[in-house]
C-alpha atoms as a PDB file:
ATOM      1  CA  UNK A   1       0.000   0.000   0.000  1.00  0.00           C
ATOM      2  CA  UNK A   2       2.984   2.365   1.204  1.00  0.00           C
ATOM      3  CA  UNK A   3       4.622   1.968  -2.556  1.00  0.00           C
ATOM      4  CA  UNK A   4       1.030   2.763  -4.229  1.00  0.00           C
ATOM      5  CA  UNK A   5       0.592   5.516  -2.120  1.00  0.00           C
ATOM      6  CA  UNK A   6       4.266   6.614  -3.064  1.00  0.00           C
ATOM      7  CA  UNK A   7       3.708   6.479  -7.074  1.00  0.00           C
ATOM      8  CA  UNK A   8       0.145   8.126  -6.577  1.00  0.00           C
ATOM      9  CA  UNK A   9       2.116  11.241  -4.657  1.00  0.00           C
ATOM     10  CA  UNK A  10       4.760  11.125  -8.245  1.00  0.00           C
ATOM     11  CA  UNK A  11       2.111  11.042 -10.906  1.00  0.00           C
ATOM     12  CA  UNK A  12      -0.020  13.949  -8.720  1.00  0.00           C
ATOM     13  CA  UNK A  13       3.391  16.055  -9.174  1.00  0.00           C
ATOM     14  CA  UNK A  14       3.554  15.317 -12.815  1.00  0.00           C
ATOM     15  CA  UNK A  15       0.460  16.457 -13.118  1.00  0.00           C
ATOM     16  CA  UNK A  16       0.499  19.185 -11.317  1.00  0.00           C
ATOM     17  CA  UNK A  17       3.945  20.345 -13.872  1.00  0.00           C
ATOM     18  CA  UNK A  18       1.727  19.077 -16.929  1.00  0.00           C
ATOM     19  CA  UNK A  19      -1.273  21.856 -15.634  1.00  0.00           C
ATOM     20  CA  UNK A  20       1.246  24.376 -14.991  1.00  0.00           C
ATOM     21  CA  UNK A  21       2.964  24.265 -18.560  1.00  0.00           C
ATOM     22  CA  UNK A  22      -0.550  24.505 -20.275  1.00  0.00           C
ATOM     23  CA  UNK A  23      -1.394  27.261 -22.116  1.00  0.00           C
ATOM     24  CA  UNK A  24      -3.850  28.530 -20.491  1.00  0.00           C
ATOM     25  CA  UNK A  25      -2.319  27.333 -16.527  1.00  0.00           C
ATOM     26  CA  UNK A  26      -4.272  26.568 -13.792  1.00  0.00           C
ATOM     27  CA  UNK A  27      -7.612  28.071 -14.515  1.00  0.00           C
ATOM     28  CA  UNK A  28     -10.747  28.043 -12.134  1.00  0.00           C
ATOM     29  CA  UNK A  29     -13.287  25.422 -12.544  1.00  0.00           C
ATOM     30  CA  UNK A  30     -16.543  26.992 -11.335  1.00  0.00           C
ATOM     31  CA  UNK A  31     -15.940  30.425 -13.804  1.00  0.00           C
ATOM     32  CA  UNK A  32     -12.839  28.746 -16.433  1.00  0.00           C
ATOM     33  CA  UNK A  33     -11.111  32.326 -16.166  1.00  0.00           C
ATOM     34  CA  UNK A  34      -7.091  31.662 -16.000  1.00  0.00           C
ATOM     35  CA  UNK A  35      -5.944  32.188 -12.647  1.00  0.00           C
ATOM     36  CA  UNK A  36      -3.623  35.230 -12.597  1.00  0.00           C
ATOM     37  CA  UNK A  37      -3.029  36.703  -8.871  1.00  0.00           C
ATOM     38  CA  UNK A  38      -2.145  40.407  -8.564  1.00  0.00           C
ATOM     39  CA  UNK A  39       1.428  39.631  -7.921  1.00  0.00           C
ATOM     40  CA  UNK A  40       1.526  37.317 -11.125  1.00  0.00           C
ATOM     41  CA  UNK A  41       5.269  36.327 -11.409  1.00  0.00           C
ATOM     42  CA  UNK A  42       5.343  35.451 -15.018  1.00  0.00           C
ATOM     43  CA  UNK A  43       4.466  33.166 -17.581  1.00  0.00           C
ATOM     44  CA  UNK A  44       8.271  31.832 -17.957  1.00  0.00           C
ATOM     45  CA  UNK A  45       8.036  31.379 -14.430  1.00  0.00           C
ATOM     46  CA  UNK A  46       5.458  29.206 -14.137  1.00  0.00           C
ATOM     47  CA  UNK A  47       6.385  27.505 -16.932  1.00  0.00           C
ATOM     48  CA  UNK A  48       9.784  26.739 -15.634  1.00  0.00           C
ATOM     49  CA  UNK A  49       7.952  25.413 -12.063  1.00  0.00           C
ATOM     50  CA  UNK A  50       5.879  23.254 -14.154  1.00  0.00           C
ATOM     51  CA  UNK A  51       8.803  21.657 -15.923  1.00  0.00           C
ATOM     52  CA  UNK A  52      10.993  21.402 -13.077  1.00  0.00           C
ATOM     53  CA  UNK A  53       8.003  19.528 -11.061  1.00  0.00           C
ATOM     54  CA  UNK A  54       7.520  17.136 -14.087  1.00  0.00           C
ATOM     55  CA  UNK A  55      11.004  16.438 -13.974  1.00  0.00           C
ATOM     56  CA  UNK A  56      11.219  16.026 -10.418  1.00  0.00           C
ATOM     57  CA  UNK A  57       8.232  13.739 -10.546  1.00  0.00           C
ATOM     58  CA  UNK A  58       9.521  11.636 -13.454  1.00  0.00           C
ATOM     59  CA  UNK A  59      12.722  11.052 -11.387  1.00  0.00           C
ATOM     60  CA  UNK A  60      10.636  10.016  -8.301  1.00  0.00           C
ATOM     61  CA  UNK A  61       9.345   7.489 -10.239  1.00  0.00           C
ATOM     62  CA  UNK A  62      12.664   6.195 -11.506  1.00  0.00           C
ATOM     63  CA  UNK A  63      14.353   6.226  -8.227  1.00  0.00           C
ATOM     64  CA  UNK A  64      11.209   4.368  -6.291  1.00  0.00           C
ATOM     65  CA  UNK A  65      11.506   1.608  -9.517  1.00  0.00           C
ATOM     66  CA  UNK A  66      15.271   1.492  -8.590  1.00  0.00           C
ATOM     67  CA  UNK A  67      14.363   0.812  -4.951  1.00  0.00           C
ATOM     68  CA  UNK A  68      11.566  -2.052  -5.683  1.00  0.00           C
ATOM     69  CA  UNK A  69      14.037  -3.918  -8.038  1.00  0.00           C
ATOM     70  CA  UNK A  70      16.990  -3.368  -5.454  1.00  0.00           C
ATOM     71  CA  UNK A  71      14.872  -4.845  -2.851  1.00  0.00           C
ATOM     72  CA  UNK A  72      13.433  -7.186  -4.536  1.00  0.00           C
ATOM     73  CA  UNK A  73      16.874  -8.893  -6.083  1.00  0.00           C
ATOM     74  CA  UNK A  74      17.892  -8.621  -2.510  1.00  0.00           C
ATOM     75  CA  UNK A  75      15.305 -10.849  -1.505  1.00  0.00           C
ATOM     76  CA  UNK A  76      15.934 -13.064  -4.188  1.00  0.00           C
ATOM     77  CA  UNK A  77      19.297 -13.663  -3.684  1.00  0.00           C
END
């Protein structure tokens, strides 16, 4: 349950990049206006966030598949 739980928390970052690298961003449901706070810090900012959390949760993933097959040729062997 503890790995599911761990992969879940990965692919919620990606997404989170993949929403933020949209063109249109985060946007609000109830109205679908872009969100765009009065102290907006930039497109290219958000932009980089969103790719730096997609890479960040692509590398999670990698690293917890890393861990499962170390373990698990541990217990193998």
């Amino acid at each position: 349950m503890g790995r599911f739980i761990l992969y879940l928390a990965w692919a919620w970052e990606i997404l989170i990049g993949v929403i933020l690298i949209t063109p249109i961003g985060p946007f609000c449901i109830a109205c679908t206006n872009a969100v765009q706070p009065p102290d907006f810090i930039g497109r290219t900012a958000v932009v980089s966030i969103g790719v730096i959390s997609i890479v960040l949760g692509v590398l999670g993933f990698i690293n917890g598949a890393r861990a499962q097959a170390r373990t698990s040729a541990a217990s193998a062997g």
